[in-house]
N, C-alpha and C. Protein backbone atom coordinates (compact mmCIF):
# COMPACT_ATOMS: atom_id res chain seq x y z
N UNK A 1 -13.66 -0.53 25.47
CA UNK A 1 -14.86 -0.96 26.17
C UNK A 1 -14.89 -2.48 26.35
N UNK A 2 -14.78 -3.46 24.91
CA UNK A 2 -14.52 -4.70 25.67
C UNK A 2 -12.81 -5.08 25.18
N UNK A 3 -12.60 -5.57 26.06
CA UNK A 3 -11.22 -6.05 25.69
C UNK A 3 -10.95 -7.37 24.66
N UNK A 4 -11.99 -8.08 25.25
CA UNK A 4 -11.94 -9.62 24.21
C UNK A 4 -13.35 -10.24 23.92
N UNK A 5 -13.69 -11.23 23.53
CA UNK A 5 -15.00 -11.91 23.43
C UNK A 5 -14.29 -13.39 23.27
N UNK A 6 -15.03 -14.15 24.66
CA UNK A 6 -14.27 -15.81 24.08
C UNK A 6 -15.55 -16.61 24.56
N UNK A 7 -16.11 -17.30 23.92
CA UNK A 7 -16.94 -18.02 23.42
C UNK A 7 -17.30 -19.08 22.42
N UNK A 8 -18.37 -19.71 22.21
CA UNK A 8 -18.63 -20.88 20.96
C UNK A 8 -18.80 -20.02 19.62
N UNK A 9 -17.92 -20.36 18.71
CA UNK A 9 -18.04 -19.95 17.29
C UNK A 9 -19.38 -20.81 16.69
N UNK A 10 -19.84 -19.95 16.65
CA UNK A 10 -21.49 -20.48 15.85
C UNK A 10 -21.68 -19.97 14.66
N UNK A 11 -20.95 -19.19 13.85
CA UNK A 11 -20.63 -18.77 12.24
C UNK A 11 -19.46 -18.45 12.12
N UNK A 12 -18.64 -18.40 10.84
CA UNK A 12 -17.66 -17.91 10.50
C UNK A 12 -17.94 -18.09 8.94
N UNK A 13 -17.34 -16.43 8.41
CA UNK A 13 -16.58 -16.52 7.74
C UNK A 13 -15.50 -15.64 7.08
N UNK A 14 -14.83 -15.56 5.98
CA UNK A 14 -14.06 -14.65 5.79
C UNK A 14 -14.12 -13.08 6.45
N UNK A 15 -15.15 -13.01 6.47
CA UNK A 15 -15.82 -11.37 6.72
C UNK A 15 -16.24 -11.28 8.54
N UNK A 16 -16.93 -12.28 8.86
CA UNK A 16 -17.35 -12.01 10.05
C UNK A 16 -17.48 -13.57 10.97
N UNK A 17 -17.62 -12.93 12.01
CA UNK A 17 -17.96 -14.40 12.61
C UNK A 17 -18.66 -14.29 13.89
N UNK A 18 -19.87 -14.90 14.64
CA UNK A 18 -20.93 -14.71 15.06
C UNK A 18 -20.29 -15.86 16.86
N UNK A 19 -20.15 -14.92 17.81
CA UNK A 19 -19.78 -15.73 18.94
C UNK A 19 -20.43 -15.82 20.07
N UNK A 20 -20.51 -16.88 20.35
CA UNK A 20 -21.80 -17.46 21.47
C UNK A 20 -21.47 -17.24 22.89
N UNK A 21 -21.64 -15.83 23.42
CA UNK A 21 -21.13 -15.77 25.08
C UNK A 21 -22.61 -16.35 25.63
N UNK A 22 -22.76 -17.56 26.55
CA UNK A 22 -23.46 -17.88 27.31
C UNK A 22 -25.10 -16.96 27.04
N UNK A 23 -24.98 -17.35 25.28
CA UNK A 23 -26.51 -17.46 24.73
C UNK A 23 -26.69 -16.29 24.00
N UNK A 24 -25.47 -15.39 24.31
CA UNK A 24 -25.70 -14.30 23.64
C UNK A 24 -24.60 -14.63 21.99
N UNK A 25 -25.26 -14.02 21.00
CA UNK A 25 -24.39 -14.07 20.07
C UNK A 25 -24.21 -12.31 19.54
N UNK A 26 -22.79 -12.40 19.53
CA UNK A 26 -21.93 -11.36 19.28
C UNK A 26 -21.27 -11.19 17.99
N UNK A 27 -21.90 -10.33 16.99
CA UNK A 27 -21.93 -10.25 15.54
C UNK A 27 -20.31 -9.09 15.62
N UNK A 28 -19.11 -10.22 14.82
CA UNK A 28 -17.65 -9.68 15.03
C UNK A 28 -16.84 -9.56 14.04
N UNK A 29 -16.66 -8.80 13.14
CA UNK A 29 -16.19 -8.22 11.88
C UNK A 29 -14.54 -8.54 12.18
N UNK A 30 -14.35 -9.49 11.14
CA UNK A 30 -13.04 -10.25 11.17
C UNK A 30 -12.40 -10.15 9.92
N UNK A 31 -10.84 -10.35 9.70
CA UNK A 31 -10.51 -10.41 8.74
C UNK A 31 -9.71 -11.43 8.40
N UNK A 32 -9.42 -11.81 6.93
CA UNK A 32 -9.13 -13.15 6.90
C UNK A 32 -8.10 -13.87 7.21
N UNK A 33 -6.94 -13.03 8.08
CA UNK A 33 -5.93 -13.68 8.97
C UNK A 33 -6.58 -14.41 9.95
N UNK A 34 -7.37 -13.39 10.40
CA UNK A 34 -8.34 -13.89 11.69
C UNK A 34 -9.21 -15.61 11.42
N UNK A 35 -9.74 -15.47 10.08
CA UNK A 35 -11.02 -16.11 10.25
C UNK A 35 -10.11 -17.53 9.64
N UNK A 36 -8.74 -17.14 9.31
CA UNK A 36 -7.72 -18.48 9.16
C UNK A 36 -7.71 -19.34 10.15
N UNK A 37 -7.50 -18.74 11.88
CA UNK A 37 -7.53 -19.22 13.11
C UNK A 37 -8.54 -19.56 13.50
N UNK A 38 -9.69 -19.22 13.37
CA UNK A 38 -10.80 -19.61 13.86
C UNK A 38 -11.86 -20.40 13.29
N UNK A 39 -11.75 -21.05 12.02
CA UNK A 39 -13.02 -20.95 11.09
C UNK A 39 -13.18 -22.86 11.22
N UNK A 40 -12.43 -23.35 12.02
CA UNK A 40 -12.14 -24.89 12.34
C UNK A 40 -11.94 -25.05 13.73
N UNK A 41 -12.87 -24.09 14.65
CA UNK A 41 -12.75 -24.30 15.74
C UNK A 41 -14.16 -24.18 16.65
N UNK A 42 -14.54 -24.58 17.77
CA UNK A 42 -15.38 -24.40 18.04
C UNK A 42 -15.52 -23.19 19.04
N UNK A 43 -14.35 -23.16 19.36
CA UNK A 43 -14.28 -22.11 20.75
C UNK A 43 -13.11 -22.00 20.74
N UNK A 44 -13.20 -19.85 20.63
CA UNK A 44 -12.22 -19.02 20.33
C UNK A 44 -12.18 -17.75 21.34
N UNK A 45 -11.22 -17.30 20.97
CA UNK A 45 -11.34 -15.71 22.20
C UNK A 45 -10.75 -14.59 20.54
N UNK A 46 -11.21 -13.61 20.89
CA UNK A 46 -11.17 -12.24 20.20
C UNK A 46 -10.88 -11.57 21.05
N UNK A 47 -9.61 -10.71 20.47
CA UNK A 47 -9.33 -9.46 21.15
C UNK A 47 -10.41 -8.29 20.33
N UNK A 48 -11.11 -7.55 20.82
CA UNK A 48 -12.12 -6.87 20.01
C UNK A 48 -11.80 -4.98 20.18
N UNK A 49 -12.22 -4.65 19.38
CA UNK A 49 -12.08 -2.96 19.28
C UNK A 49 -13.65 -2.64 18.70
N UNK A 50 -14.09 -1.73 19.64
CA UNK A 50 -15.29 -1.24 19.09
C UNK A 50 -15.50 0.14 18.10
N UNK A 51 -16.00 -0.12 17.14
CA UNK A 51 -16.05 1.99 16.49
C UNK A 51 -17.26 1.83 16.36
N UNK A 52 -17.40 3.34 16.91
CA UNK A 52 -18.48 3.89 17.12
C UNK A 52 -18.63 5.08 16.07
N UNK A 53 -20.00 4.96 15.31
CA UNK A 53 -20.10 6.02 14.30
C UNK A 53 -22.08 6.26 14.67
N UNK A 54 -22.20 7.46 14.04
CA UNK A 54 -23.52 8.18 14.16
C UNK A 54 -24.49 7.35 13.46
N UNK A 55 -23.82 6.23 12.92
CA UNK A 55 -25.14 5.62 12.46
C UNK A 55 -25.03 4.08 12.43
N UNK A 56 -23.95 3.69 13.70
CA UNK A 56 -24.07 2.43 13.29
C UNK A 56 -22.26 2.25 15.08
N UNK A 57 -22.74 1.16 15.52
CA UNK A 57 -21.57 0.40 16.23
C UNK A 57 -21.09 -0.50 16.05
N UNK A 58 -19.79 -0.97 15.13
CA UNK A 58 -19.12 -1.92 14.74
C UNK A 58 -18.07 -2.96 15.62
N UNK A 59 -18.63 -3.77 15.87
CA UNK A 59 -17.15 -4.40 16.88
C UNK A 59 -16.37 -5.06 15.63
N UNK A 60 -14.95 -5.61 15.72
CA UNK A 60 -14.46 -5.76 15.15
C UNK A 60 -13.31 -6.78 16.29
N UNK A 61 -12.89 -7.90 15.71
CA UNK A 61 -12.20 -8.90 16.38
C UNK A 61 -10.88 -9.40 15.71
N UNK A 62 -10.22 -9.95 16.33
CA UNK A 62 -8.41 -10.34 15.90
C UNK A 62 -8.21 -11.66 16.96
N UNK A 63 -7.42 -12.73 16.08
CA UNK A 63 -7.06 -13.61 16.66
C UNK A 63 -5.69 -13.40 17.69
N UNK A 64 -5.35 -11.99 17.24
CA UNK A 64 -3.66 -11.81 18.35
C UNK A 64 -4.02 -10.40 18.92
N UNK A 65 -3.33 -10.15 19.82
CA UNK A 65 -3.22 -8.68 19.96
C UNK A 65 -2.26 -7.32 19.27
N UNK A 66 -1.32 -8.35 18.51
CA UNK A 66 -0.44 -7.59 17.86
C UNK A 66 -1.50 -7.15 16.20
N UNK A 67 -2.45 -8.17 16.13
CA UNK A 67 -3.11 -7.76 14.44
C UNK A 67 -4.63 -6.57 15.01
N UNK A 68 -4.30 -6.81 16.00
CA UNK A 68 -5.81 -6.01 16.80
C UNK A 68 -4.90 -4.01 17.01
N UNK A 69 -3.61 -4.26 17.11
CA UNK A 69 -2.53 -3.24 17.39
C UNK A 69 -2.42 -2.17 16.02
N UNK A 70 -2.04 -3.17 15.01
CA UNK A 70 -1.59 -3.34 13.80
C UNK A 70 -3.13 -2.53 13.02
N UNK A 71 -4.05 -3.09 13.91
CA UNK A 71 -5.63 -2.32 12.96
C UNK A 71 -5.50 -1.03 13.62
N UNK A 72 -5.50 -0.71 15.07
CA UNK A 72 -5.39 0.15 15.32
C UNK A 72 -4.26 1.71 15.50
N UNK A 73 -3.40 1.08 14.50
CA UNK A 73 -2.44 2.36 13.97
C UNK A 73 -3.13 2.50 12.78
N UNK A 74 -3.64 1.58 11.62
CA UNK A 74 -3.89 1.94 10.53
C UNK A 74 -5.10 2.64 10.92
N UNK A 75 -6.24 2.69 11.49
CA UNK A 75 -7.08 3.23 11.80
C UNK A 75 -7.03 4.93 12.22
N UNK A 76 -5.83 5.09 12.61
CA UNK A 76 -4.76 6.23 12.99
C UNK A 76 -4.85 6.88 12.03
N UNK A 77 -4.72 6.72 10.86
CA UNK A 77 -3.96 7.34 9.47
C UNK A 77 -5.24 8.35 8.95
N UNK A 78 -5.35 9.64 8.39
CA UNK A 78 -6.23 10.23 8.11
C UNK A 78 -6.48 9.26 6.80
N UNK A 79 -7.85 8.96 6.71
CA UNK A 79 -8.53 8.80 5.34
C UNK A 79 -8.60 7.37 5.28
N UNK A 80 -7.96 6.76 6.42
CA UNK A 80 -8.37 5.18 6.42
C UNK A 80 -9.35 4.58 7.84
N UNK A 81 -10.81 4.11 7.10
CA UNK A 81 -11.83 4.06 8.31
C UNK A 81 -11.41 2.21 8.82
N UNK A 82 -12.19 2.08 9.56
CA UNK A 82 -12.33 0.70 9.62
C UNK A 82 -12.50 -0.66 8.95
N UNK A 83 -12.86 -0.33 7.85
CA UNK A 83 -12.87 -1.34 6.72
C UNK A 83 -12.10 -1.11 6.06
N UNK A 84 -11.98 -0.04 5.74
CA UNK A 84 -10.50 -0.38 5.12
C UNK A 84 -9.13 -0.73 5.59
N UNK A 85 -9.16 -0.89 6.81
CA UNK A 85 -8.18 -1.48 7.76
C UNK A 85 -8.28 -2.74 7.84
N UNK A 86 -9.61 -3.19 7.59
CA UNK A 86 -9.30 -4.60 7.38
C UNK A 86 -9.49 -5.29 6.13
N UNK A 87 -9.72 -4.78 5.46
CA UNK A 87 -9.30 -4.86 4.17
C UNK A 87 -7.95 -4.94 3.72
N UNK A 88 -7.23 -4.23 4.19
CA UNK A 88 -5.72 -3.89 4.17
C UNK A 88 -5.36 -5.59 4.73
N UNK A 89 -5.99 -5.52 5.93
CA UNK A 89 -5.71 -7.20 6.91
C UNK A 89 -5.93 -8.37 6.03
N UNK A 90 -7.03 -8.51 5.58
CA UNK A 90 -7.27 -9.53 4.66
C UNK A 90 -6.63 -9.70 3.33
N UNK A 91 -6.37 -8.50 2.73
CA UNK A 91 -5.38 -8.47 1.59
C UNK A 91 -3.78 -9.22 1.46
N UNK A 92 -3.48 -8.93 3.06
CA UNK A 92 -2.49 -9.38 3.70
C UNK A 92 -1.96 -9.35 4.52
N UNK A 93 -1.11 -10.56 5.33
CA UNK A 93 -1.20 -10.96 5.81
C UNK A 93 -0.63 -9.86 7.58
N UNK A 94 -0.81 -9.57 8.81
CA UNK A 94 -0.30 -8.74 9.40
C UNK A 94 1.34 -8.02 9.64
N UNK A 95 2.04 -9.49 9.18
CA UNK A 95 3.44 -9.75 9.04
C UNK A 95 4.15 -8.95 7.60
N UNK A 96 2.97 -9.03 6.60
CA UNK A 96 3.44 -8.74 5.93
C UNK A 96 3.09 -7.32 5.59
N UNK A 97 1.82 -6.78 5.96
CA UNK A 97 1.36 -5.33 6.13
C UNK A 97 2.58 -4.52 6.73
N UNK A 98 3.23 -4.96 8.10
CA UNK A 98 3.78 -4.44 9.14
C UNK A 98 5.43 -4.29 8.33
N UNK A 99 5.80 -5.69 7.66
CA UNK A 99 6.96 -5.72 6.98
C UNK A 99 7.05 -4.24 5.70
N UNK A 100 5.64 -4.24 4.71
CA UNK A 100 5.86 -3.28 3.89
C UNK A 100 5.67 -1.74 4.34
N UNK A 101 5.04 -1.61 5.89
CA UNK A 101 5.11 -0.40 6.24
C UNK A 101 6.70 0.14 6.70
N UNK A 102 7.64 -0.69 7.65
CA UNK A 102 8.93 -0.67 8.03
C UNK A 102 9.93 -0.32 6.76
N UNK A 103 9.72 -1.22 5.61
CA UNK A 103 10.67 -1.29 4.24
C UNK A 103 10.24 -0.26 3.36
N UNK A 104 9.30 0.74 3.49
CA UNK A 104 8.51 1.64 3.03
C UNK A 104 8.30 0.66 1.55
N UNK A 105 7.57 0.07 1.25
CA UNK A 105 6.82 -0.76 0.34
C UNK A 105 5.76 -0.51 0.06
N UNK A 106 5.35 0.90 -0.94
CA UNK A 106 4.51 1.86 -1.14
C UNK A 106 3.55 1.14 -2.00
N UNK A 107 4.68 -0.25 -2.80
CA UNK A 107 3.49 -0.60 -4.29
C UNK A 107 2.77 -1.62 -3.55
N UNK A 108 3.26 -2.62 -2.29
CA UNK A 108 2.72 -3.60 -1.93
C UNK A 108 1.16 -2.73 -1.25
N UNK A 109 1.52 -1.75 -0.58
CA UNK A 109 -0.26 -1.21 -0.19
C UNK A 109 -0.68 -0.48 -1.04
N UNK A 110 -0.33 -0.16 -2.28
CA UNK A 110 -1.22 0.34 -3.73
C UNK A 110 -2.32 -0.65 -4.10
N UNK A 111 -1.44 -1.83 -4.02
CA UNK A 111 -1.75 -2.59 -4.51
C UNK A 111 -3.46 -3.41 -4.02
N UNK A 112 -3.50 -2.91 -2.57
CA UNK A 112 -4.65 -3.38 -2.35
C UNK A 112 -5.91 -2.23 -2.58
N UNK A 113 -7.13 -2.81 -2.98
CA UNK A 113 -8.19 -2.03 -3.42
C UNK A 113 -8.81 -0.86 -2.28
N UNK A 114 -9.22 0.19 -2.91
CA UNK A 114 -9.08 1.22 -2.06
C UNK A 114 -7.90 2.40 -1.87
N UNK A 115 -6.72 1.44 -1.65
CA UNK A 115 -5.00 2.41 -1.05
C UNK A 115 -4.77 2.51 -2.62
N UNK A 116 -5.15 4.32 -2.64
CA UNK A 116 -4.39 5.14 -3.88
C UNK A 116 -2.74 5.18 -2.94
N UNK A 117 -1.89 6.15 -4.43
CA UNK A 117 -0.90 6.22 -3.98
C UNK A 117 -0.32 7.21 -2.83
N UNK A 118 -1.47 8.30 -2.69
CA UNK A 118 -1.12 8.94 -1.47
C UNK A 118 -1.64 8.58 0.32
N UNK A 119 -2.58 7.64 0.18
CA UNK A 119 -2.86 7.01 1.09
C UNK A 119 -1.50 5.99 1.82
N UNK A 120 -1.40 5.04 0.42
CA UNK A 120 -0.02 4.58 0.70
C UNK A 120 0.84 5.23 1.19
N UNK A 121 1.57 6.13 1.00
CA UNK A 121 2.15 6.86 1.42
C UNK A 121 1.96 7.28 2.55
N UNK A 122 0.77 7.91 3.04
CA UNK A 122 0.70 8.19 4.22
C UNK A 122 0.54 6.93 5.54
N UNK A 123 0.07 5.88 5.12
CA UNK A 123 0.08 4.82 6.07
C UNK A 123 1.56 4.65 6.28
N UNK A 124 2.61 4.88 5.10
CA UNK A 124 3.99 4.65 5.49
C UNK A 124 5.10 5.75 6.71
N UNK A 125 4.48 6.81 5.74
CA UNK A 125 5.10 7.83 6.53
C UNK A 125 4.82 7.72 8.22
N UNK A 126 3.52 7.66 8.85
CA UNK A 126 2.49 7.66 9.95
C UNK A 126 3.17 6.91 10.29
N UNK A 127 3.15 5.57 9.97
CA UNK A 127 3.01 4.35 11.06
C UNK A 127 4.98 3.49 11.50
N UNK A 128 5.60 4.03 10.13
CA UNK A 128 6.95 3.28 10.05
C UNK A 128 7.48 3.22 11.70
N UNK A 129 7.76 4.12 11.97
CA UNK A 129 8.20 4.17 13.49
C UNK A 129 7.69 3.39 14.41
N UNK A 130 6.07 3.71 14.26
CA UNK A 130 5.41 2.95 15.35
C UNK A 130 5.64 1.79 15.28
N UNK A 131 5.91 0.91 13.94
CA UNK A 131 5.06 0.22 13.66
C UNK A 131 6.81 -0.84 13.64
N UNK A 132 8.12 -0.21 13.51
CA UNK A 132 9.51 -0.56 13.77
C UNK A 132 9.56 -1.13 15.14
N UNK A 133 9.48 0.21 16.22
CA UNK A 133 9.30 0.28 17.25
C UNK A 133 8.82 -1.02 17.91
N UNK A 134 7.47 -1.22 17.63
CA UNK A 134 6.72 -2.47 18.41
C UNK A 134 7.33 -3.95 17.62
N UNK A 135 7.28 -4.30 16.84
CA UNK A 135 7.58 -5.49 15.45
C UNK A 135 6.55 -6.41 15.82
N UNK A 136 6.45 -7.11 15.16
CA UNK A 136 5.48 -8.35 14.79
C UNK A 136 6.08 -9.49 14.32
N UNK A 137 5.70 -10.42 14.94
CA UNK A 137 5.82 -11.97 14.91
C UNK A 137 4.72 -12.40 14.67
N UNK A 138 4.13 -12.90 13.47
CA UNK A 138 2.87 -13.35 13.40
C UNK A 138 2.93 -14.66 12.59
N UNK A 139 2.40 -15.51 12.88
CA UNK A 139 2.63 -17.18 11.76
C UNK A 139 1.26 -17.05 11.42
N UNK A 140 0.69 -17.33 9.90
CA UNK A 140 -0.52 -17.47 9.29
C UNK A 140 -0.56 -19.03 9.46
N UNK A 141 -1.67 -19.94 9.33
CA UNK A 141 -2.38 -21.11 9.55
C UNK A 141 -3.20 -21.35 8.74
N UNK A 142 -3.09 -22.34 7.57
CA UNK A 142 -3.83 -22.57 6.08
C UNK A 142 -4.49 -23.29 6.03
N UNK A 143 -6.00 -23.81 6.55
CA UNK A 143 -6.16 -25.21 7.03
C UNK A 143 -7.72 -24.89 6.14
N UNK A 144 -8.23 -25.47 5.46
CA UNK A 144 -10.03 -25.67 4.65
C UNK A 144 -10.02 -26.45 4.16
N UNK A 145 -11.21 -27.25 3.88
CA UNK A 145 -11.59 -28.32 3.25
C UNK A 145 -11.61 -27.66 1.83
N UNK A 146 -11.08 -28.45 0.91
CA UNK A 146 -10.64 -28.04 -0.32
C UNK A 146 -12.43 -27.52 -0.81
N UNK A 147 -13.83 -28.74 -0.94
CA UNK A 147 -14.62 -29.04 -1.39
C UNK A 147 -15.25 -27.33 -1.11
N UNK A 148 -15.33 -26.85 -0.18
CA UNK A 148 -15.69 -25.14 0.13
C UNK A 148 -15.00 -23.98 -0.13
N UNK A 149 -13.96 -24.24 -0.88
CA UNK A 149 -12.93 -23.21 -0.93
C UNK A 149 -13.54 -22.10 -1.64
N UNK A 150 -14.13 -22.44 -2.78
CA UNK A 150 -14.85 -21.27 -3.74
C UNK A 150 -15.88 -20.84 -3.46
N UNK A 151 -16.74 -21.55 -2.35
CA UNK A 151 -17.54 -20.98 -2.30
C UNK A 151 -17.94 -19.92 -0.77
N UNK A 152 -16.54 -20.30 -0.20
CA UNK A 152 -16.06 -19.37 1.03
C UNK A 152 -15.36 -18.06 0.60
N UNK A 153 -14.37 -18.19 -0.31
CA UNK A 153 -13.90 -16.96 -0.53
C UNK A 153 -15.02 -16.12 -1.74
N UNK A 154 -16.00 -16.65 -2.21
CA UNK A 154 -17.03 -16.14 -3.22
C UNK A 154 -17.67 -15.04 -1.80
N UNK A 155 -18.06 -15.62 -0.63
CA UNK A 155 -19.03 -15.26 0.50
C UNK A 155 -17.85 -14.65 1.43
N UNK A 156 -16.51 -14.49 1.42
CA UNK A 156 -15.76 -13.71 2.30
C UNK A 156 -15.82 -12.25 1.43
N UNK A 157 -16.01 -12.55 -0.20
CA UNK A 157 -16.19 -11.16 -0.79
C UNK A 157 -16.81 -10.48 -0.96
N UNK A 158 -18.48 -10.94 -1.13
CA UNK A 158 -19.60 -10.12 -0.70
C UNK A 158 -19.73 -9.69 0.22
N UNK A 159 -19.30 -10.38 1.21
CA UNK A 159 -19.47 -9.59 2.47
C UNK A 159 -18.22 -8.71 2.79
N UNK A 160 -17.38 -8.42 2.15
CA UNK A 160 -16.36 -7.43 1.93
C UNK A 160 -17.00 -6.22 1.38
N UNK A 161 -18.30 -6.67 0.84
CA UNK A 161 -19.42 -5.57 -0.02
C UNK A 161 -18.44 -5.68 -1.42
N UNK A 162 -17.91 -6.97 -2.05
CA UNK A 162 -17.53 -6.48 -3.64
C UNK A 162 -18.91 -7.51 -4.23
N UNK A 163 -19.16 -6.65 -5.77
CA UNK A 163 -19.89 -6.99 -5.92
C UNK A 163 -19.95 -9.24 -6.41
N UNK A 164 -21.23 -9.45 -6.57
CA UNK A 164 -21.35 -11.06 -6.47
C UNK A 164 -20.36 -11.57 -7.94
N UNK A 165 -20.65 -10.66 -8.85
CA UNK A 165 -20.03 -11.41 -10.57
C UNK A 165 -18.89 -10.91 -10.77
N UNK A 166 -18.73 -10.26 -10.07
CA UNK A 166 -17.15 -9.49 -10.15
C UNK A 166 -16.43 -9.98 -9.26
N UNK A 167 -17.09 -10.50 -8.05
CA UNK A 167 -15.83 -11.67 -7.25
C UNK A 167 -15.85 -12.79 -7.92
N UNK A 168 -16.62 -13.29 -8.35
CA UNK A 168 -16.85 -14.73 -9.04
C UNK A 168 -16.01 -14.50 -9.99
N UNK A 169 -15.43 -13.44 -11.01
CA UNK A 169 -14.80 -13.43 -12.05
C UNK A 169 -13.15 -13.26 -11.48
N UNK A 170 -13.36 -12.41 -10.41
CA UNK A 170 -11.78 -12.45 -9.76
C UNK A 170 -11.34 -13.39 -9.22
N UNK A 171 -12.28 -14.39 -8.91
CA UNK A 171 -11.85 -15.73 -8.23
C UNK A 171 -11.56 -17.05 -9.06
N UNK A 172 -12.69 -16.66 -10.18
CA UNK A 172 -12.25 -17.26 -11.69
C UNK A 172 -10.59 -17.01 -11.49
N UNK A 173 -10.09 -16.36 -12.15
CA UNK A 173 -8.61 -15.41 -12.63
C UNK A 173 -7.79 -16.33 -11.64
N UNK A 174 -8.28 -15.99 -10.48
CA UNK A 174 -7.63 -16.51 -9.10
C UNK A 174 -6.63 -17.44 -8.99
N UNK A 175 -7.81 -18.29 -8.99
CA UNK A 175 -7.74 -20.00 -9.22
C UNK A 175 -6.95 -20.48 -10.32
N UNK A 176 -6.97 -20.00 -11.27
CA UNK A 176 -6.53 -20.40 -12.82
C UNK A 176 -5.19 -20.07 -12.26
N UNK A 177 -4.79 -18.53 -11.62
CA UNK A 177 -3.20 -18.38 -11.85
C UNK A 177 -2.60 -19.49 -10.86
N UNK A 178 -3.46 -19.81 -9.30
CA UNK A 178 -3.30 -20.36 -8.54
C UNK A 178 -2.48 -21.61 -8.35
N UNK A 179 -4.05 -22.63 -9.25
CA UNK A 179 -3.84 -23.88 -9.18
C UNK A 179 -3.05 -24.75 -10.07
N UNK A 180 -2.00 -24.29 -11.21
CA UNK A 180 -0.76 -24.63 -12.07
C UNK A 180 0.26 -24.94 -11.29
N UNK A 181 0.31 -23.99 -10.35
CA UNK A 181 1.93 -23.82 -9.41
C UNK A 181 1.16 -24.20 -7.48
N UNK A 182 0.18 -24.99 -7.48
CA UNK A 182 0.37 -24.79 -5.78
C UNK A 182 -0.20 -26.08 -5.94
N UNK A 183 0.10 -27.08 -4.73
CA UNK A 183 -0.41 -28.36 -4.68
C UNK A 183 -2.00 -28.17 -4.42
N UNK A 184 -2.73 -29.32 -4.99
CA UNK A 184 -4.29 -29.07 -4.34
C UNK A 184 -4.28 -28.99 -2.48
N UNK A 185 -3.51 -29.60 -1.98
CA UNK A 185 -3.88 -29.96 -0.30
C UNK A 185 -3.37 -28.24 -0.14
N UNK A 186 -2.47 -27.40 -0.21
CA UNK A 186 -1.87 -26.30 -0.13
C UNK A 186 -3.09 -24.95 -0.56
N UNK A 187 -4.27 -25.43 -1.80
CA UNK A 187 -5.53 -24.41 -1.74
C UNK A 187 -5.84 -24.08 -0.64
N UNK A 188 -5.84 -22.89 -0.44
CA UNK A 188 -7.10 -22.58 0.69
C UNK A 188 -7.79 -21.16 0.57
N UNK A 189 -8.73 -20.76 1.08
CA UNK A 189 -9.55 -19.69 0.87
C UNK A 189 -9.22 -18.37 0.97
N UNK A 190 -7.72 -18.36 2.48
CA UNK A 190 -7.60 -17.11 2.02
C UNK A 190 -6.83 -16.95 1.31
N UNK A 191 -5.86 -17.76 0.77
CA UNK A 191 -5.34 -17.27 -0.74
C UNK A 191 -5.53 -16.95 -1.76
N UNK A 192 -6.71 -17.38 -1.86
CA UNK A 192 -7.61 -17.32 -3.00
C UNK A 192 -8.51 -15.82 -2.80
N UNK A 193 -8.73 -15.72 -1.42
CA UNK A 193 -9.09 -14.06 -1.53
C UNK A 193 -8.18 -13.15 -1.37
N UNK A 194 -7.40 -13.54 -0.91
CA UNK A 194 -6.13 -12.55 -1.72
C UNK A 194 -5.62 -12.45 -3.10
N UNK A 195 -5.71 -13.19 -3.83
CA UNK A 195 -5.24 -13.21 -5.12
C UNK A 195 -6.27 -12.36 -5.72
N UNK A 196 -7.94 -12.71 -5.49
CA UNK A 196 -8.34 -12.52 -6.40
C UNK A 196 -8.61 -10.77 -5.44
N UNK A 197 -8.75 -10.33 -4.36
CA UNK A 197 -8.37 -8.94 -4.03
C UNK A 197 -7.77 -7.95 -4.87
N UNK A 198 -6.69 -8.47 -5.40
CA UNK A 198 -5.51 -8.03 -6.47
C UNK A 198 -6.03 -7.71 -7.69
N UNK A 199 -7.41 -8.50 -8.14
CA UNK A 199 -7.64 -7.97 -9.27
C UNK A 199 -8.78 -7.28 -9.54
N UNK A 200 -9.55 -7.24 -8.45
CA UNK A 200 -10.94 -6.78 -8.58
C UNK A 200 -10.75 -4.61 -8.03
């Protein structure tokens, strides 16, 4: 129904981001590859996919068309809805989703919250072909002001719906394993919600 949305970014964050078509603002469920590209910009385009459910219409947006592709095979898979597709996205990175579906890399999507081991499995089995077939070229982009980092990926996780003290404690963990081995300029938010993804 729509193909894209390009407009003034007037919110962002990990979770969503709010875009200004000529006054209208367009509430756009993003994930944190996505909100890597966009969250330092003023004006962006979304490739968008809409789902439609009996109690609710979700748009949902991607900075490429290959991670907008990439949602919509996983979306394919019996037993995986829309959030958890991007969940899967934000956990990691599209390149690397697409890499562990091809190499059948069953523990790398265990590993994210939600994907038991037969889910895994089935996203592998389902999609390997498709997912060979097309390939992906995708470069991630690490760019936040250090001073917001915790308190962006604290607010990319609630609005993931995890709960507030239990991200705060996974982001605790996070950080600690984080910041020993990575330069401070090299922090950024979605690493930090990926790490702490891993443990919550």
């Amino acid at each position: 129904m729509y193909e894209y949305i390009e407009g003034k970014v007037s919110e962002a964050n990990p979770a969503f981001a709010v875009i200004d078509v000529n006054g209208v603002g367009y509430f756009v469920n993003i994930s944190v590859f996505t909100y890597s590209h966009l969250h330092e910009v003023e004006h962006y385009k979304l490739y968008t996919h809409l789902v439609v459910r009996e109690d609710a219409q979700m748009l949902f947006g991607f900075s490429t068309d290959q991670e907008r592709q990439l949602f919509r095979h996983l979306i394919s898979v019996s037993g995986v809805g829309a959030n958890t597709a991007r969940l899967i996205l934000s956990a990691y990175s599209p390149d690397e989703i697409s890499t562990a579906i091809t190499t059948d890399n069953v523990k790398l999507l265990e590993s994210i919250k939600g994907i038991g081991a037969k889910s895994a499995q089935r996203i592998v089995i389902d999609l390997k072909d498709k997912v060979a077939k097309e390939g992906y070229i995708l470069e991630e982009k690490y760019t936040i002001s250090h001073n917001t980092l915790f308190n962006d990926a604290l607010m990319g996780l609630t609005s993931l719906g995890f709960n507030r003290k239990q991200a705060e404690k996974a982001l605790d963990k996070a950080f600690t394993g984080i910041k020993d081995n990575t330069p401070e300029s090299a922090l950024t938010v979605e690493r930090l919600i990926r790490a702490a993804l891993k443990l919550l």
